[in-house]
Protein backbone atom coordinates (compact mmCIF):
# COMPACT_ATOMS: atom_id res chain seq x y z
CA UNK A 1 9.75 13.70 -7.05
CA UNK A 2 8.48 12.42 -3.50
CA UNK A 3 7.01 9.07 -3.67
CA UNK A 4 3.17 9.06 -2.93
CA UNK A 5 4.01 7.51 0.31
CA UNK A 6 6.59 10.40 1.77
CA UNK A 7 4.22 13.26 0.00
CA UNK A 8 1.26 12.10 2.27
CA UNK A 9 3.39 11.77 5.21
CA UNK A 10 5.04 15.00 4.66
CA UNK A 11 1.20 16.78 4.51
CA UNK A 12 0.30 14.79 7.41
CA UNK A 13 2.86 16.48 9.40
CA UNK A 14 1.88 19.77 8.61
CA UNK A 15 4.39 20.82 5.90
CA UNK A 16 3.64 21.75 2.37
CA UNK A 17 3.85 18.64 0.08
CA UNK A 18 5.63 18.52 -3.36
CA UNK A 19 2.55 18.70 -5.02
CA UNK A 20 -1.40 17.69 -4.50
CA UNK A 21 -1.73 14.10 -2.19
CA UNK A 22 -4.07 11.65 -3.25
CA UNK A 23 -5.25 9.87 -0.17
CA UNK A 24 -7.14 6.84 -0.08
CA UNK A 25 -9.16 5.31 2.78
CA UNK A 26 -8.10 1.34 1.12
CA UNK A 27 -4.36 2.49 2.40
CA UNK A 28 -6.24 1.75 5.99
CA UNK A 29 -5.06 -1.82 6.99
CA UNK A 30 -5.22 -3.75 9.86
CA UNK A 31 -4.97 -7.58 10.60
CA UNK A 32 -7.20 -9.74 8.57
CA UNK A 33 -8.37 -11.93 11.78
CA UNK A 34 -9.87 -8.85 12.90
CA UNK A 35 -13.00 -9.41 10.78
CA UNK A 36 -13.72 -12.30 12.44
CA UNK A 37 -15.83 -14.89 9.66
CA UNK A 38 -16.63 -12.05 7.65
CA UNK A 39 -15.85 -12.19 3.70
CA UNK A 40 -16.20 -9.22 1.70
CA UNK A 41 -17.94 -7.40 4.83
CA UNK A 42 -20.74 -10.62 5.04
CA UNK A 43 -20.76 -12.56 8.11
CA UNK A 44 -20.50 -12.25 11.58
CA UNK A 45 -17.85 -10.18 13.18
CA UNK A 46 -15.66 -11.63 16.00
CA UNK A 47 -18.25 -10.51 18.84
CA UNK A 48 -21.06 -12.44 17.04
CA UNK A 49 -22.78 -9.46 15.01
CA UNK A 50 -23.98 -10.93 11.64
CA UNK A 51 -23.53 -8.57 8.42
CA UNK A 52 -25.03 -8.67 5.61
CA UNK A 53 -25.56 -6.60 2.55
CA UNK A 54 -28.70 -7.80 1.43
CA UNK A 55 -31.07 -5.38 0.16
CA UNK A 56 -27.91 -2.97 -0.49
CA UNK A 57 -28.06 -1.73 -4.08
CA UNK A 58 -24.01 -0.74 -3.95
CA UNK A 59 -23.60 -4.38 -1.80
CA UNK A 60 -22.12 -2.77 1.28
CA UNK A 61 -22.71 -4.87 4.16
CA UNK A 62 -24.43 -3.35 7.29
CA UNK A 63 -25.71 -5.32 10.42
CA UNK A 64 -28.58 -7.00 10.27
CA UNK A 65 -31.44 -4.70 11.19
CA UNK A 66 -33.93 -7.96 12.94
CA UNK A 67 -31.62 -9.49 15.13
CA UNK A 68 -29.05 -8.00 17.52
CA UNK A 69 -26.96 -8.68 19.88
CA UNK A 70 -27.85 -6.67 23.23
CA UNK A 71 -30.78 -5.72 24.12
CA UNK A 72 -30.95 -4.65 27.41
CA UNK A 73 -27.26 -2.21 27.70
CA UNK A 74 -27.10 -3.20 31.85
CA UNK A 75 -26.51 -6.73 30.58
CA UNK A 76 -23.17 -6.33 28.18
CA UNK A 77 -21.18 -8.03 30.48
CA UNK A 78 -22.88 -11.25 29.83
CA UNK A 79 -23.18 -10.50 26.21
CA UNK A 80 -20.50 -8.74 24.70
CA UNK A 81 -17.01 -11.29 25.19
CA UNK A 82 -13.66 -10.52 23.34
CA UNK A 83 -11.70 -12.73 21.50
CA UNK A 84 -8.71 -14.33 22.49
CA UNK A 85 -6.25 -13.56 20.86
CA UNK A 86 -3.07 -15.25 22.33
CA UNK A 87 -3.07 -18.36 19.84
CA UNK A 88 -1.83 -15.27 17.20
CA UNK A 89 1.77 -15.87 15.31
CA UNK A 90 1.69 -12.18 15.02
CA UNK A 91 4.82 -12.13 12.60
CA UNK A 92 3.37 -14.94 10.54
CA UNK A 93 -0.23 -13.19 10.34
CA UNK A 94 1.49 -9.57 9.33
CA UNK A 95 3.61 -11.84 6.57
CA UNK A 96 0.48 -12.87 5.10
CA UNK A 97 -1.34 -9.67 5.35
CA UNK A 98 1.38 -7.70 3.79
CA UNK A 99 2.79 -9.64 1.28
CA UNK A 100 0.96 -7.97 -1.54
CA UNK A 101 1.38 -4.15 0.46
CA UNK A 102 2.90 -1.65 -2.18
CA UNK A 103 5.82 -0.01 -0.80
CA UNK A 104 5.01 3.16 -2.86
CA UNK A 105 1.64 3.71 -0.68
CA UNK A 106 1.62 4.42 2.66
CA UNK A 107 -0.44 2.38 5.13
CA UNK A 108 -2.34 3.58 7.59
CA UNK A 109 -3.67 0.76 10.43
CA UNK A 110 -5.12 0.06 13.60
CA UNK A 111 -6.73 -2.15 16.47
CA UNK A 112 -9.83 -1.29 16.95
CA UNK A 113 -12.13 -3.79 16.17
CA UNK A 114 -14.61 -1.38 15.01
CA UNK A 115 -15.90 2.35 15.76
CA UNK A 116 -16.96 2.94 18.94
CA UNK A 117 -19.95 4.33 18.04
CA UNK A 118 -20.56 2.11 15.57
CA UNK A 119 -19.92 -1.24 17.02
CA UNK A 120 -22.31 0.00 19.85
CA UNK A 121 -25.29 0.37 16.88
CA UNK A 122 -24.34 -2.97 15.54
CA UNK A 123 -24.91 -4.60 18.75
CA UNK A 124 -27.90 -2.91 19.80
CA UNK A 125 -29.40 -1.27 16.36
CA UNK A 126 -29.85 2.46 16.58
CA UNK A 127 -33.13 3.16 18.33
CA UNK A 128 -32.00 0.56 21.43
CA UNK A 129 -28.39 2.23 20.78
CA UNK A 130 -29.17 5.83 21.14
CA UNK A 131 -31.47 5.13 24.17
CA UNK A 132 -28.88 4.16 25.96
CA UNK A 133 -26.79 6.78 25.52
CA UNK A 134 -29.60 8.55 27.12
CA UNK A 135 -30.55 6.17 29.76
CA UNK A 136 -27.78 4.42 30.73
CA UNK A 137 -24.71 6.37 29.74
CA UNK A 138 -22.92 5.08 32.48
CA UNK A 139 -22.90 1.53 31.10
CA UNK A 140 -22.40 2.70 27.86
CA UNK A 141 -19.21 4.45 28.77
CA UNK A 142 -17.91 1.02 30.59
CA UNK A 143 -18.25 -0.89 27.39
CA UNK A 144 -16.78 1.87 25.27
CA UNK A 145 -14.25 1.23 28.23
CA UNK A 146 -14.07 -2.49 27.41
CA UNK A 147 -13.57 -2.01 23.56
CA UNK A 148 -10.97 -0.17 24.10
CA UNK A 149 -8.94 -1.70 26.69
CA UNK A 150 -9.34 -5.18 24.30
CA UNK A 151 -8.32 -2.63 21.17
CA UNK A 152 -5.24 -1.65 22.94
CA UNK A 153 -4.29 -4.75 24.37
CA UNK A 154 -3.00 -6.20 21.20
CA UNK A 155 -1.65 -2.49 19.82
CA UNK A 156 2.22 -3.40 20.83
CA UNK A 157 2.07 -6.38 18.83
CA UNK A 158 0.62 -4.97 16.10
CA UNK A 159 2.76 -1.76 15.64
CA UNK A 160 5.80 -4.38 15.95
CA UNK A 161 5.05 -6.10 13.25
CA UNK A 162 2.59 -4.42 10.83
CA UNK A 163 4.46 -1.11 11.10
CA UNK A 164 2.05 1.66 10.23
CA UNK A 165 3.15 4.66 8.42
CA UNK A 166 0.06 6.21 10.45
CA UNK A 167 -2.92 5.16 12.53
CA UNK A 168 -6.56 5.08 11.72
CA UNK A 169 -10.00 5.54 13.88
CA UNK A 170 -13.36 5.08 11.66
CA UNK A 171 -16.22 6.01 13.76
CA UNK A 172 -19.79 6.82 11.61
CA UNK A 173 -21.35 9.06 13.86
CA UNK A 174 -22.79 11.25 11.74
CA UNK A 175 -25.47 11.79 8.57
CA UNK A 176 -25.28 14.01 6.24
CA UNK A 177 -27.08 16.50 7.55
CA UNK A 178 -26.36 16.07 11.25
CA UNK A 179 -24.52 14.32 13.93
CA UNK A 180 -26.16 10.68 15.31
CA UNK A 181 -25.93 12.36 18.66
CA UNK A 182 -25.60 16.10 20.14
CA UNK A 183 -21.89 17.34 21.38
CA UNK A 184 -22.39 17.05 24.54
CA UNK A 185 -23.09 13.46 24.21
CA UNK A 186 -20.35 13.02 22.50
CA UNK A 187 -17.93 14.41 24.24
CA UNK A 188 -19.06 12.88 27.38
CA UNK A 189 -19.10 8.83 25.93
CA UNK A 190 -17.68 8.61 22.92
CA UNK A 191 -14.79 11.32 22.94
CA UNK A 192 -13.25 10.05 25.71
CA UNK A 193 -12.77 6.28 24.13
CA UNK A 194 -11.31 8.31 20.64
CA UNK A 195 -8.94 9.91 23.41
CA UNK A 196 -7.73 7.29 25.49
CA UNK A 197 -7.38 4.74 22.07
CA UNK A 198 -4.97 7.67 20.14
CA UNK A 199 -3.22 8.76 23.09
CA UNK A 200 -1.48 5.52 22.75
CA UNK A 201 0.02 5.88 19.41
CA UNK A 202 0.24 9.69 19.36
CA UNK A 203 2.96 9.08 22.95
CA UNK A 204 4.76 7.03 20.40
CA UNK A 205 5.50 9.50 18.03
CA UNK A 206 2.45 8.49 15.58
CA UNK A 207 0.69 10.48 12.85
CA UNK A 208 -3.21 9.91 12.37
CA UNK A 209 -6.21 9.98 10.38
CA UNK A 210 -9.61 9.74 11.88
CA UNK A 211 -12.57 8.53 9.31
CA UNK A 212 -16.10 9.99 9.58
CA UNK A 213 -18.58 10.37 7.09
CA UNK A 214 -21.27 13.16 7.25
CA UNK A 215 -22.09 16.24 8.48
CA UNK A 216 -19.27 15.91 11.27
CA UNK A 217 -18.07 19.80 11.72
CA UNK A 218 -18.96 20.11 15.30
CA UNK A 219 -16.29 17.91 16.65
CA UNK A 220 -13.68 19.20 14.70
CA UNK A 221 -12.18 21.08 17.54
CA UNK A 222 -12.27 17.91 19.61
CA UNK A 223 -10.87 15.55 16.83
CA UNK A 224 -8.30 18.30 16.70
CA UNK A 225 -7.39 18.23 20.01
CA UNK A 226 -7.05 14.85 20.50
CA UNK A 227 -4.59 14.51 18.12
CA UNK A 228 -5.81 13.71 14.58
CA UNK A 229 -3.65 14.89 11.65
CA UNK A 230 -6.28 13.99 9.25
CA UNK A 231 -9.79 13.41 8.59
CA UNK A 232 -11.61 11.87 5.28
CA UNK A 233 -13.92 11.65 4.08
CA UNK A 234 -14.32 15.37 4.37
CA UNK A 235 -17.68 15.59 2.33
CA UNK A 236 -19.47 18.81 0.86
CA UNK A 237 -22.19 18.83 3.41
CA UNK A 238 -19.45 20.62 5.54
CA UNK A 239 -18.13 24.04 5.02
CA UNK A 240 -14.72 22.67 4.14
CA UNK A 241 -13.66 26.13 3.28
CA UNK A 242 -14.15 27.52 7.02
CA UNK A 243 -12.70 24.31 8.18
CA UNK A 244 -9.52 24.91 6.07
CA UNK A 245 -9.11 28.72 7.56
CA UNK A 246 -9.40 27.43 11.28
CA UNK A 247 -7.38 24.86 11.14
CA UNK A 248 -4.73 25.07 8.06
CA UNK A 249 -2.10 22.32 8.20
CA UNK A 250 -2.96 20.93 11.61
CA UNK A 251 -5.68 19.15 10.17
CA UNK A 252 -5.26 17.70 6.35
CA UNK A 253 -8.79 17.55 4.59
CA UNK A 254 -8.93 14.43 2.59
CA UNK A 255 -12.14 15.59 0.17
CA UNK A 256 -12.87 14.89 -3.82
CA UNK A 257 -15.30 15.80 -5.83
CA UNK A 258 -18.23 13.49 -4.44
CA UNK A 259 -19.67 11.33 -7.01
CA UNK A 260 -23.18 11.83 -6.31
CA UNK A 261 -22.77 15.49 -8.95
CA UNK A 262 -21.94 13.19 -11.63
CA UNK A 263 -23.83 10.02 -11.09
CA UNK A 264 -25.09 8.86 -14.72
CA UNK A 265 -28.83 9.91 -13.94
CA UNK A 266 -27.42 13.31 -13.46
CA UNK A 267 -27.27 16.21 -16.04
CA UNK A 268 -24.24 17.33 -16.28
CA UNK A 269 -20.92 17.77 -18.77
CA UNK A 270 -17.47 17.19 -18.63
CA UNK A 271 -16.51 20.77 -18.75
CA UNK A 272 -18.79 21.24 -15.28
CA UNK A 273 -17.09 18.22 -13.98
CA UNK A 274 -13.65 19.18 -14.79
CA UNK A 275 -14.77 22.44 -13.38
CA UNK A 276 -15.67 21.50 -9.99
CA UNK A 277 -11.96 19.47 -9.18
CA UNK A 278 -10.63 22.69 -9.96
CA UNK A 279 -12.91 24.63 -7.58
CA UNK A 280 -12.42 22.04 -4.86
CA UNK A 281 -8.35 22.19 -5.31
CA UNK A 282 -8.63 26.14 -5.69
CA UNK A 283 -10.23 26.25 -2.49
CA UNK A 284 -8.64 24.02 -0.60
CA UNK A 285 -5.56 23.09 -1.82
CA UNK A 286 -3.08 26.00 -1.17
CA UNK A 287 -0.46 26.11 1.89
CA UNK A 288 -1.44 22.44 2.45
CA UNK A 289 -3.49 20.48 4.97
CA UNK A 290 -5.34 18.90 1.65
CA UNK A 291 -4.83 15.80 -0.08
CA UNK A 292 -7.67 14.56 -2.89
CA UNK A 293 -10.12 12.09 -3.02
CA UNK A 294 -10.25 10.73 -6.63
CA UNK A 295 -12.88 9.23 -8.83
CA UNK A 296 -13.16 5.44 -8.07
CA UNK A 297 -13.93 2.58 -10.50
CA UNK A 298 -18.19 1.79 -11.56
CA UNK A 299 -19.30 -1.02 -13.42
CA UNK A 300 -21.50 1.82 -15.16
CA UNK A 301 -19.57 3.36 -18.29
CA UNK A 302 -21.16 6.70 -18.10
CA UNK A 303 -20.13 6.69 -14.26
CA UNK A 304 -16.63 5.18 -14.93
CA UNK A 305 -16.32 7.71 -17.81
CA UNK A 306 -16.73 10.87 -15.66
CA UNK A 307 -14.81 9.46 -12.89
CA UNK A 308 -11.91 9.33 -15.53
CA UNK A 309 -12.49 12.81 -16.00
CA UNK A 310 -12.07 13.81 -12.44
CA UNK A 311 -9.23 11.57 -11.93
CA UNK A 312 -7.27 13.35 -15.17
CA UNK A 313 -7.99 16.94 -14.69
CA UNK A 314 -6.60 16.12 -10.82
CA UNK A 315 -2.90 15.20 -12.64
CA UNK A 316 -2.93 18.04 -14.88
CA UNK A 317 -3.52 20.61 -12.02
CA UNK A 318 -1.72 18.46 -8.97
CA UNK A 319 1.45 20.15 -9.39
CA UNK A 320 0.60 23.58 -9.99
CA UNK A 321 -0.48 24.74 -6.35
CA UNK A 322 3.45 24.58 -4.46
CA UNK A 323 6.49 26.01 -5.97
């Protein structure tokens, strides 16, 4: 049997795996000193922006919302500075990152400090953020132009000595009912910045999986066309169905059964939960371009219980989809 590692890879590239991937966004790892003083997502990143998850009743850290960064986007050059990063023993910091790395899982990486997008809202907040888009998109797309000339100026050095098995983009730009901004927006700042960033690993014979959460359907064809094998965390609020029929294998949908149908306020059983893995692999599953999302760990038992049943009727139906 294919190791988990080669069966994601193999789906990646467009073939049919052995049998159902699991994918994993934690396989996503880059170098530690990237997160500047931050520890468990608290702190401030390595431009300044401070995190923190209070107030967060799942403790995921966010910027703060009363102090930021920029506030004026015509002033980022006096603001927004990058690290330098030349003091780096490269080979001694990928040593230390890696030593624990599981040579079973595949690891997917990059250099990008953070989303484009999303670093942009975490210096400026949303409402200054999105103005500028509006107002000043021509300083928005030099910065984007910044971050990414400082991403890729340290990407040789990393792919030498962290040695993806693919490479990653995050970039939040969208809730769950709708994209943060409109297409055209998007493919006029941000798009370009996804673009010129991948281009770099895809001329080097690189595989890759761009993150997103949310309603994120319209830029598909652009995501697509950039380059990206992949895309998770392909959630229900998206007709994943259509999006498997346009695209088949050229673009794997990592999606699971999202925990919010079987939180433990919910009403629901274990045959209805068992029920909707098999509707999600029956759907999406055949030919390929899929790999599953499993049921993480909660603190809660009735939440930890149900995610156990989602995570076992996935192995008894994993290998039942590819001769």
């Amino acid at each position: 049997m294919l190791s988990v590692k080669e069966n994601f890879l193999r789906t990646l590239r467009g073939e049919e795996p052995e049998y159902i991937p699991r994918y994993s966004i934690f396989w996503g790892m880059g170098p530690k000193f990237l997160q500047g003083n931050r520890v468990n997502g608290v702190g401030k990143d390595l431009f300044g922006v401070e995190w923190t998850d209070e107030g967060s009743s799942i403790k995921a850290a966010l910027p703060r919302n009363d102090v930021f960064l920029l506030d004026d986007i015509r002033r980022w050059r006096d603001v927004i500075k990058y690290p330098d990063f030349s003091h780096i023993d490269w080979e001694a910091a990928a040593k230390e990152d890696l030593k624990d790395a599981d040579p079973e899982l595949p690891r997917g990486g990059g250099t990008s400090i953070f989303g484009f997008f999303q670093q942009l809202m975490a210096f400026m907040g949303f409402t200054e953020g999105l103005m500028a888009c509006i107002e000043e998109p021509e300083e928005v797309k030099a910065l984007m132009d910044f971050l990414c000339d400082g991403a890729l100026g340290i990407a040789d050095d990393f792919l030498k000595y962290y040695k993806p098995d693919y490479i990653m983009l995050g970039d939040d730009i969208a809730h769950e009912r709708n994209p943060f901004v409109s297409l055209e927006v998007f493919q006029d700042i941000f798009a370009p910045a996804w673009r010129r960033y991948l281009k770099f690993f895809k001329d080097r014979g690189y595989l890759a999986v761009h993150h997103n959460c949310g309603h994120f359907e319209a830029f598909l064809d652009d995501v697509v066309d950039m380059g990206f094998n992949g895309w998770d965390p392909a959630q229900s609020s998206n007709d994943l169905v259509a999006i498997k029929k346009k695209f088949g294998n050229d673009l794997v949908i990592c999606a699971g059964v999202e925990s919010r149908s079987f939180l433990p306020h919910i009403d629901v059983t274990e045959e209805e939960i068992r029920g909707k893995v098999k509707k999600l692999l029956d759907d999406l599953a055949p030919g390929g371009g899929f790999a599953f999302l499993g049921g993480g760990p909660s603190e809660d038992p009735v939440a930890q219980q149900r995610s156990d049943w989602v995570n076992d009727e996935f192995e008894k139906l994993k290998g039942t989809y590819y001769k």
